[in-house]
C-alpha atoms as a PDB file:
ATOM      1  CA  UNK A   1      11.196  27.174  28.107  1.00  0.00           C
ATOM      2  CA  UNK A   2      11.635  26.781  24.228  1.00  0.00           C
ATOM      3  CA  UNK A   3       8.084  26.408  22.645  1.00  0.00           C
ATOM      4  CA  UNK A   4       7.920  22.837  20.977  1.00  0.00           C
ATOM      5  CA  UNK A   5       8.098  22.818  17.076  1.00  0.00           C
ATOM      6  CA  UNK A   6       5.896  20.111  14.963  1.00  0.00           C
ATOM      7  CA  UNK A   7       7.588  19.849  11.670  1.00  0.00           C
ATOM      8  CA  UNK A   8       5.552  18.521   9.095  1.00  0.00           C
ATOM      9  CA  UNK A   9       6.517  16.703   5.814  1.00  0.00           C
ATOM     10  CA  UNK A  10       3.902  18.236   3.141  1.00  0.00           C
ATOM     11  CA  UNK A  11       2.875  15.908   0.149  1.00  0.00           C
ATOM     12  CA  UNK A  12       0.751  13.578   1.333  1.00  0.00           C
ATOM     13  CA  UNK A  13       0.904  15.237   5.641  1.00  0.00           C
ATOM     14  CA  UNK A  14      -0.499  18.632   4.674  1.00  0.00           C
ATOM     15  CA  UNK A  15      -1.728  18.266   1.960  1.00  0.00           C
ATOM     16  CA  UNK A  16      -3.368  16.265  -0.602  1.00  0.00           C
ATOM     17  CA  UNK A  17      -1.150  16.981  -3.731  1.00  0.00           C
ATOM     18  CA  UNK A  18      -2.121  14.170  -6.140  1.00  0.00           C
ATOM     19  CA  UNK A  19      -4.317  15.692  -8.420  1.00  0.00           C
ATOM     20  CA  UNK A  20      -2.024  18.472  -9.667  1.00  0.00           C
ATOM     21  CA  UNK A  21       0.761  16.358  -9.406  1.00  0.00           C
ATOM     22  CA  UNK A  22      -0.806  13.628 -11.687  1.00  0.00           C
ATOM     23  CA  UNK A  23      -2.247  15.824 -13.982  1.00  0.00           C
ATOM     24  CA  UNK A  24       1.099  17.440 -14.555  1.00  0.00           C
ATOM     25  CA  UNK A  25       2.515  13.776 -15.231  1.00  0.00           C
ATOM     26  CA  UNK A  26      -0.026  12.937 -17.126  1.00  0.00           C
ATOM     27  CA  UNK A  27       0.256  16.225 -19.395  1.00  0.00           C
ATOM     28  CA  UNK A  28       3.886  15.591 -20.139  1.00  0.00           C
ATOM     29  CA  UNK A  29       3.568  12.472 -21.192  1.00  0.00           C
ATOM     30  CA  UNK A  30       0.477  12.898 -23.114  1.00  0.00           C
ATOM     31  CA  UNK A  31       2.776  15.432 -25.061  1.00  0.00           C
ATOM     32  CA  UNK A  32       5.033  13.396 -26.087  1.00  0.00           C
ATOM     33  CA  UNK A  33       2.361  10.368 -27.273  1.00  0.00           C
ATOM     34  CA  UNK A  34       2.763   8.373 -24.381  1.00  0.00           C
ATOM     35  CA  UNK A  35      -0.186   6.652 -22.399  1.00  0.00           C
ATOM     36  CA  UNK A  36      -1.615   8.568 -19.366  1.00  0.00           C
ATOM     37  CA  UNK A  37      -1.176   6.886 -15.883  1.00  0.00           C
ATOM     38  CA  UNK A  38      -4.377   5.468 -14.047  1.00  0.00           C
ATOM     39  CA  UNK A  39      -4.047   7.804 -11.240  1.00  0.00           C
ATOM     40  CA  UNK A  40      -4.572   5.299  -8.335  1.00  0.00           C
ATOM     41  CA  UNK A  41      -1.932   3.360  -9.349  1.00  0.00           C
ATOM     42  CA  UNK A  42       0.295   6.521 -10.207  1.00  0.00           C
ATOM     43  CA  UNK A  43      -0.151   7.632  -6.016  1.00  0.00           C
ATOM     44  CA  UNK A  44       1.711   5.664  -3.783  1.00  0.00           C
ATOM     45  CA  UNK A  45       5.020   6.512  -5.951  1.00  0.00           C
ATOM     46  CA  UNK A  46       4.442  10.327  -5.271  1.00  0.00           C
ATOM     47  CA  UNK A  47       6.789  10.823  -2.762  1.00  0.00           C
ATOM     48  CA  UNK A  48       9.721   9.684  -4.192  1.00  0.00           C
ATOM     49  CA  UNK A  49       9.294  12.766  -6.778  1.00  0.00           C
ATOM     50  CA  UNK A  50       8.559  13.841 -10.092  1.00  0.00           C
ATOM     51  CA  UNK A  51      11.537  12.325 -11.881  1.00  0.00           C
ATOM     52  CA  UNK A  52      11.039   9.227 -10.486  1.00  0.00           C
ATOM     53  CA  UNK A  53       7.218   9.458 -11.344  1.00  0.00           C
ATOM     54  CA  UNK A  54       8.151   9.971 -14.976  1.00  0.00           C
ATOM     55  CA  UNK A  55      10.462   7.198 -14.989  1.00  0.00           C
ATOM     56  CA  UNK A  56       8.415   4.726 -13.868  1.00  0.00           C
ATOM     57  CA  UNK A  57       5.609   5.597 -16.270  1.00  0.00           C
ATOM     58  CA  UNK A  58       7.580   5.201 -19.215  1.00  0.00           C
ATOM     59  CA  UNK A  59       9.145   1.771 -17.564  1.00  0.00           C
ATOM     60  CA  UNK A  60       5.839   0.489 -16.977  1.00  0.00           C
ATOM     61  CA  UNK A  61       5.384   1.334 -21.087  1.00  0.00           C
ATOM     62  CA  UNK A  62       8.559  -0.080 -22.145  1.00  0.00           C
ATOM     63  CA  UNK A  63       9.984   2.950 -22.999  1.00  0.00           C
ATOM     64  CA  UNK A  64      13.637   4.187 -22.289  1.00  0.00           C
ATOM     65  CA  UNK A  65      14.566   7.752 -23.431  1.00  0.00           C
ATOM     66  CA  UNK A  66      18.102   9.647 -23.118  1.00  0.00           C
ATOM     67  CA  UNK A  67      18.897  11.195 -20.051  1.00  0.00           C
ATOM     68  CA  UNK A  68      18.564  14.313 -21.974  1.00  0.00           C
ATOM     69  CA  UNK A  69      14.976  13.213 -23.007  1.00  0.00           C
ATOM     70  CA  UNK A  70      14.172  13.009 -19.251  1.00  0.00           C
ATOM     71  CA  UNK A  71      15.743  16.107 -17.841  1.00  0.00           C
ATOM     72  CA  UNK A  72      13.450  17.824 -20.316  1.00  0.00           C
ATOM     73  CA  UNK A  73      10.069  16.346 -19.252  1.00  0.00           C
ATOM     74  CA  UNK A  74      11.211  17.082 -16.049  1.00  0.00           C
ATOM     75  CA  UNK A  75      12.013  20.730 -16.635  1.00  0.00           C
ATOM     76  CA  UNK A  76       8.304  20.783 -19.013  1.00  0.00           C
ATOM     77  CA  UNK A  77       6.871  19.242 -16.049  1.00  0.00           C
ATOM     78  CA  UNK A  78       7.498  21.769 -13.215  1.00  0.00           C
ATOM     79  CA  UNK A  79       6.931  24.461 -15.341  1.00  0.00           C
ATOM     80  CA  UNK A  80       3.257  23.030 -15.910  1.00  0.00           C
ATOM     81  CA  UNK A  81       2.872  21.787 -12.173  1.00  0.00           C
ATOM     82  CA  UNK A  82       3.626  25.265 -11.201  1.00  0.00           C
ATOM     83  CA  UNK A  83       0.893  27.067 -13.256  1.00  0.00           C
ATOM     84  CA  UNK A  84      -1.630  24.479 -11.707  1.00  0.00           C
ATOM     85  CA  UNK A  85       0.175  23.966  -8.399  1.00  0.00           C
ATOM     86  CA  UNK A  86      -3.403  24.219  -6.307  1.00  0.00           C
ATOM     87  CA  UNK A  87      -6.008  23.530  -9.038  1.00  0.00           C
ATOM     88  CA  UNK A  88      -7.067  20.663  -6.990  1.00  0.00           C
ATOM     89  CA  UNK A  89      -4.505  19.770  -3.677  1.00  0.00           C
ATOM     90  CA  UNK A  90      -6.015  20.381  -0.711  1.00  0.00           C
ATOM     91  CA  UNK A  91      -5.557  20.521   3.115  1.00  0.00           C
ATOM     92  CA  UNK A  92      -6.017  17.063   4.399  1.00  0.00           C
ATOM     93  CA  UNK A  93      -9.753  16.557   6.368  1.00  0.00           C
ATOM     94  CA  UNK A  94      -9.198  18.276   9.954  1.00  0.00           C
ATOM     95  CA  UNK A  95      -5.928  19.698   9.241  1.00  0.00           C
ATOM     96  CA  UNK A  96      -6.896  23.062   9.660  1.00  0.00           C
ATOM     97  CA  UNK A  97      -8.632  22.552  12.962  1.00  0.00           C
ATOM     98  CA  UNK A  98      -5.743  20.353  14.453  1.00  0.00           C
ATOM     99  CA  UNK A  99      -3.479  22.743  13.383  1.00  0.00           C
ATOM    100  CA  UNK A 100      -5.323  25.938  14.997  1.00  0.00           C
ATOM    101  CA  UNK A 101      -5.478  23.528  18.715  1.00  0.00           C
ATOM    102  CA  UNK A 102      -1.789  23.448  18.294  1.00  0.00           C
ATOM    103  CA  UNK A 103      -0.845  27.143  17.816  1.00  0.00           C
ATOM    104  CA  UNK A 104      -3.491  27.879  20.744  1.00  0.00           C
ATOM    105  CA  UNK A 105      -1.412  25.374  22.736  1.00  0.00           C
ATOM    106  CA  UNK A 106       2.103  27.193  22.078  1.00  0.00           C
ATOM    107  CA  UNK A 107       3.457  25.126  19.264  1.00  0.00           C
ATOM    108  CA  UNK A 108       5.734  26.677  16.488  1.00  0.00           C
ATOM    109  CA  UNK A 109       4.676  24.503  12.921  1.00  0.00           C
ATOM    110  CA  UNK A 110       7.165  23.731  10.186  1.00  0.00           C
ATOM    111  CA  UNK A 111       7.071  22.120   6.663  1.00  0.00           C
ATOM    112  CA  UNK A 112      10.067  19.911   6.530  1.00  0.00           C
ATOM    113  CA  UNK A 113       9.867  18.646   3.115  1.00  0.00           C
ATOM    114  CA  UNK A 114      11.713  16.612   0.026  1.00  0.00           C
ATOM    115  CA  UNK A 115       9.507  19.545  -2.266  1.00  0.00           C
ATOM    116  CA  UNK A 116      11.414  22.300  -3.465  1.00  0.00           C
ATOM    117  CA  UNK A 117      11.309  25.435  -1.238  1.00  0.00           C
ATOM    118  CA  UNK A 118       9.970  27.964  -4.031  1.00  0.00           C
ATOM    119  CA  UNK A 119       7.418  25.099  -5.022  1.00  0.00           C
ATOM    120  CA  UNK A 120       6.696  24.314  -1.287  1.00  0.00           C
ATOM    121  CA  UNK A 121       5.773  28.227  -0.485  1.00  0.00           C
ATOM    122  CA  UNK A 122       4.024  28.649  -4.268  1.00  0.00           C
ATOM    123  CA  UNK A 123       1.365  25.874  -2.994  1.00  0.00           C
ATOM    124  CA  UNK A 124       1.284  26.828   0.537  1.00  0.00           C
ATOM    125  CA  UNK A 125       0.620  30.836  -0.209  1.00  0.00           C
ATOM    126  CA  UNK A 126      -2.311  29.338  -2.969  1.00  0.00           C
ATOM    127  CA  UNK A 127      -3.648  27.666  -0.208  1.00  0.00           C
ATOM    128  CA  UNK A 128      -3.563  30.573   2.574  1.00  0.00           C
ATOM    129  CA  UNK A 129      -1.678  28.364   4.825  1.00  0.00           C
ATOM    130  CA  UNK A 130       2.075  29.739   4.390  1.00  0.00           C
ATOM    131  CA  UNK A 131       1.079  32.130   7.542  1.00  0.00           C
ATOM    132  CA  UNK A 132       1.304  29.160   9.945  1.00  0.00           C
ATOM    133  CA  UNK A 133       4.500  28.024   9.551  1.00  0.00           C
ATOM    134  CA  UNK A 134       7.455  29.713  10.993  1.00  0.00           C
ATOM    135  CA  UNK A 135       9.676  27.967   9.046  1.00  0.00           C
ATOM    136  CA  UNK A 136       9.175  26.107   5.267  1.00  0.00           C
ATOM    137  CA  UNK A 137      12.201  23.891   4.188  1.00  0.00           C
ATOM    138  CA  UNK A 138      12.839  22.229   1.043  1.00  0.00           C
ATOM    139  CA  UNK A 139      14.863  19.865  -0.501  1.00  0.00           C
ATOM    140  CA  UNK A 140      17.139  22.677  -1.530  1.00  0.00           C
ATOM    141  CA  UNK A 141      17.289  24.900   1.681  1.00  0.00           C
ATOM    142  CA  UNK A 142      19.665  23.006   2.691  1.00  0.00           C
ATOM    143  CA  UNK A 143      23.132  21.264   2.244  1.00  0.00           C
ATOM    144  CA  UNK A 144      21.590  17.834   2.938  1.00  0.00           C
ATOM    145  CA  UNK A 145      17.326  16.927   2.223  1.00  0.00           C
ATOM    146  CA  UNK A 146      15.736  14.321   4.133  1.00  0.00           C
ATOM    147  CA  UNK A 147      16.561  11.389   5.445  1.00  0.00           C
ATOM    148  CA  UNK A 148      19.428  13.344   6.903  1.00  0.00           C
ATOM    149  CA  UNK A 149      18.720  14.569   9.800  1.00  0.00           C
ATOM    150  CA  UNK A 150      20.181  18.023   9.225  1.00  0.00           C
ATOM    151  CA  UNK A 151      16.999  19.103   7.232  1.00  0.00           C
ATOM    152  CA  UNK A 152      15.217  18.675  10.153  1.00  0.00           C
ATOM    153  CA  UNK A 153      17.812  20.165  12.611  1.00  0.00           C
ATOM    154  CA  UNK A 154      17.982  22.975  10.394  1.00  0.00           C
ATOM    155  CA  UNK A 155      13.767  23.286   9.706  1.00  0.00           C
ATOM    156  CA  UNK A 156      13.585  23.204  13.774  1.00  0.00           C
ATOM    157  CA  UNK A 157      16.379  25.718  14.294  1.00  0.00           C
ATOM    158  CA  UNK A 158      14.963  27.926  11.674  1.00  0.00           C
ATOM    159  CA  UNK A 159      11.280  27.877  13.840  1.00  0.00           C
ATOM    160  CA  UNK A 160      13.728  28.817  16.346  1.00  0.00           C
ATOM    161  CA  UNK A 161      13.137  25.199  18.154  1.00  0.00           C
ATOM    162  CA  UNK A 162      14.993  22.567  19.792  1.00  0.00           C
ATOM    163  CA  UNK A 163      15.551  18.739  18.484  1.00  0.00           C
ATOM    164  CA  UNK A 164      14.687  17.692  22.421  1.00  0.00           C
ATOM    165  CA  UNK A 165      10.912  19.697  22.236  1.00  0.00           C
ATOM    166  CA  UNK A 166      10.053  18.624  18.903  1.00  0.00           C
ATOM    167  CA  UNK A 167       8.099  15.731  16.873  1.00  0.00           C
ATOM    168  CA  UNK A 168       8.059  15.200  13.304  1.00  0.00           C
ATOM    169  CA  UNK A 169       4.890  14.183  11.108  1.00  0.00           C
ATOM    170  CA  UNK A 170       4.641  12.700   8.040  1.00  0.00           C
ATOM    171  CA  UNK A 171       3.159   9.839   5.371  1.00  0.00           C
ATOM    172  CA  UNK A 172       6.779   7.686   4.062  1.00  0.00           C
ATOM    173  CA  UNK A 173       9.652   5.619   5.405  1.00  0.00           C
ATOM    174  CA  UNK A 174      11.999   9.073   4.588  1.00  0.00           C
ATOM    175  CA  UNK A 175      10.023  10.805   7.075  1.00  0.00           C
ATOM    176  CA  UNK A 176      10.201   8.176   9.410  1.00  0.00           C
ATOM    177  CA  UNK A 177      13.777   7.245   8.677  1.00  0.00           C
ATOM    178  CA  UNK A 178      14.687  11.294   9.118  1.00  0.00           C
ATOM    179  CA  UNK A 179      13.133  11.180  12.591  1.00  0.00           C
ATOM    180  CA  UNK A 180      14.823   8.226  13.893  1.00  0.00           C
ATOM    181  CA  UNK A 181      18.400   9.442  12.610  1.00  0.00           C
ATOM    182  CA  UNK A 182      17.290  12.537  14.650  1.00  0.00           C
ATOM    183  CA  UNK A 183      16.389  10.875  17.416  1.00  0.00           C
ATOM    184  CA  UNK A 184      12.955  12.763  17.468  1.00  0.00           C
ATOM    185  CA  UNK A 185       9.288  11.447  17.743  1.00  0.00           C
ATOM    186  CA  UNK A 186       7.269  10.629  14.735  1.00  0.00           C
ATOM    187  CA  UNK A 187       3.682  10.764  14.078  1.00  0.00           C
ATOM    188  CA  UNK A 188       2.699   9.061  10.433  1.00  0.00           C
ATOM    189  CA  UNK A 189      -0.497   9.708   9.238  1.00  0.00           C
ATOM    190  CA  UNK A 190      -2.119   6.425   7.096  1.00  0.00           C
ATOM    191  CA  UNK A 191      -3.332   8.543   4.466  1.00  0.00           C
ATOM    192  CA  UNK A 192      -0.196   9.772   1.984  1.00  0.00           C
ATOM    193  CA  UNK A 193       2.064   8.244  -0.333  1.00  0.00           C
ATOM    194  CA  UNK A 194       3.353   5.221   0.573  1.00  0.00           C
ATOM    195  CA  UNK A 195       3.681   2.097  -1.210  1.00  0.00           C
ATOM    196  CA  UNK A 196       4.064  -0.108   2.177  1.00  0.00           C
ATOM    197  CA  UNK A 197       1.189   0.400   4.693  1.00  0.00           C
ATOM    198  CA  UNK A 198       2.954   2.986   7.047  1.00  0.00           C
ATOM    199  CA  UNK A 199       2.058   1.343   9.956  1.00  0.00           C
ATOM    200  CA  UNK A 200       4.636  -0.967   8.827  1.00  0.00           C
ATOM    201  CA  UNK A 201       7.054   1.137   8.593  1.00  0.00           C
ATOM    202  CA  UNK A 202       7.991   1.367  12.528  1.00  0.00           C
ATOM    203  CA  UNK A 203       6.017   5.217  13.706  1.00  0.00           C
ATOM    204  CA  UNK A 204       5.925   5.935  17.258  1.00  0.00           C
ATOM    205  CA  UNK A 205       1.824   6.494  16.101  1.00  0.00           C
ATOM    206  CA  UNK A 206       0.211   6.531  13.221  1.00  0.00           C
ATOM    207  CA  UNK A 207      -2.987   8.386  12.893  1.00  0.00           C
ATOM    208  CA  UNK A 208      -5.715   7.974  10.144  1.00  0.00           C
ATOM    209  CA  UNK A 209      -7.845  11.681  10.534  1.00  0.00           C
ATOM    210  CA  UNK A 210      -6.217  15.086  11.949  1.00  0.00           C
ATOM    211  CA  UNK A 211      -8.841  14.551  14.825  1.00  0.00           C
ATOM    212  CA  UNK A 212      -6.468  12.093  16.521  1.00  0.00           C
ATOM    213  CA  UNK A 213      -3.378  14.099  15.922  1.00  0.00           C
ATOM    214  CA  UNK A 214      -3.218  15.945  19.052  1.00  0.00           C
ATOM    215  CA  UNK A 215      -3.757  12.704  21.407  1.00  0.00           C
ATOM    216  CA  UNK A 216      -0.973  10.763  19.640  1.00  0.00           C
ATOM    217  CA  UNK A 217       1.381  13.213  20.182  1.00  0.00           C
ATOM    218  CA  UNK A 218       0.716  13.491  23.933  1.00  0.00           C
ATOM    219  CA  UNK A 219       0.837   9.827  24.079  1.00  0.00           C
ATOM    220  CA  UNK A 220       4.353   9.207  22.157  1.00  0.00           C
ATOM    221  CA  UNK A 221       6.051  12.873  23.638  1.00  0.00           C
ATOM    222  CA  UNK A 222       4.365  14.186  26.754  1.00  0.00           C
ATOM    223  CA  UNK A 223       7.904  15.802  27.348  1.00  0.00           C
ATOM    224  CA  UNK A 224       7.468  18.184  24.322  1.00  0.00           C
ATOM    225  CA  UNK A 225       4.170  19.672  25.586  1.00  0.00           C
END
């Protein structure tokens, strides 16, 4: 029988990314003479990416810039987010553990993620925890990124998985939306980035600590284990 695969969105699943991620914002627009963001309210608009995070914080000042202008924060950005990828993201509390009870159990792990792929393994080799994951897909690994559901059809093939043995995990509505048009199960965890309460957001589970990973899963997909 196929071992199940649990594929795993990774800013704001894995791993707590919003200090490096804020900091970078908050470098390029100090740069340029523009206000830092308060980094609480900066959070919940982390998952819809760094462009968008840039954006916003010069809307919220009242500032428009050229497109131009904004393709090159963007490039400035990533190339300062990527000297200080892991300066302060780290594994969510019991991730590790829950993790470990999963591999013991015969579970493959992916990262299915809207992260670019070379960005995605950069912070996942910092962090010693590229070795668990068969597979690590990006936004750009392939043709489509989520909510398609070929980025997860292709993250589960690629941890050499099937759609009917597998459950997907993550923090936002894309995750959630990529399961259902997959027709897979979905754990959300309460903790990412997420500007509507997840729970909200129509789960099979949702989970507030790694601890209670495990039991959701058996509770929403006893089939997959």
């Amino acid at each position: 029988m196929t071992a199940p695969v649990i594929a795993f969105d990774l800013d704001g699943t894995l791993i707590d990314t919003a200090p490096d991620l804020i900091a970078a914002l908050n470098w390029v627009l100090t740069e340029r003479e523009f206000s830092a963001v308060d980094p609480v309210a900066a959070r919940p608009a982390i998952g819809y990416g760094a462009r968008i995070m840039i954006e916003n914080s010069l809307r919220d000042q009242n500032v428009t810039l050229a497109k131009s202008d904004i393709d090159a924060m963007h490039a400035d950005f990533l190339t300062y987010y990527s000297a200080h990828i892991a300066d302060g993201s780290r594994p969510f509390p019991g991730l590790e553990d829950a993790l470990d009870t999963l591999t013991q159990r015969g579970c493959i792990l992916a990262v299915c993620t809207n992260k670019g792929e070379r960005l995605s393994r950069l912070l996942l080799d910092q962090l010693g925890l590229a070795p668990r994951f068969a597979a690590i897909c990006g936004a750009d690994t392939f043709a489509n990124r989520k909510p398609d559901p070929s980025h997860l059809f292709g993250t589960i093939e690629r941890a050499a998985g099937v759609p009917e043995r597998s459950i997907m995990v993550g923090d936002s509505i894309t995750d959630i939306k990529t399961a259902r048009n997959a027709d897979i199960p979905v754990v959300a965890v309460d903790f990412g980035y997420t500007e509507i309460p997840v729970a909200e957001l129509g789960p099979d589970a949702v989970v507030s600590h790694y601890d209670d990973m495990i039991a959701a899963m058996e509770e929403i997909a006893p089939h997959v284990f």
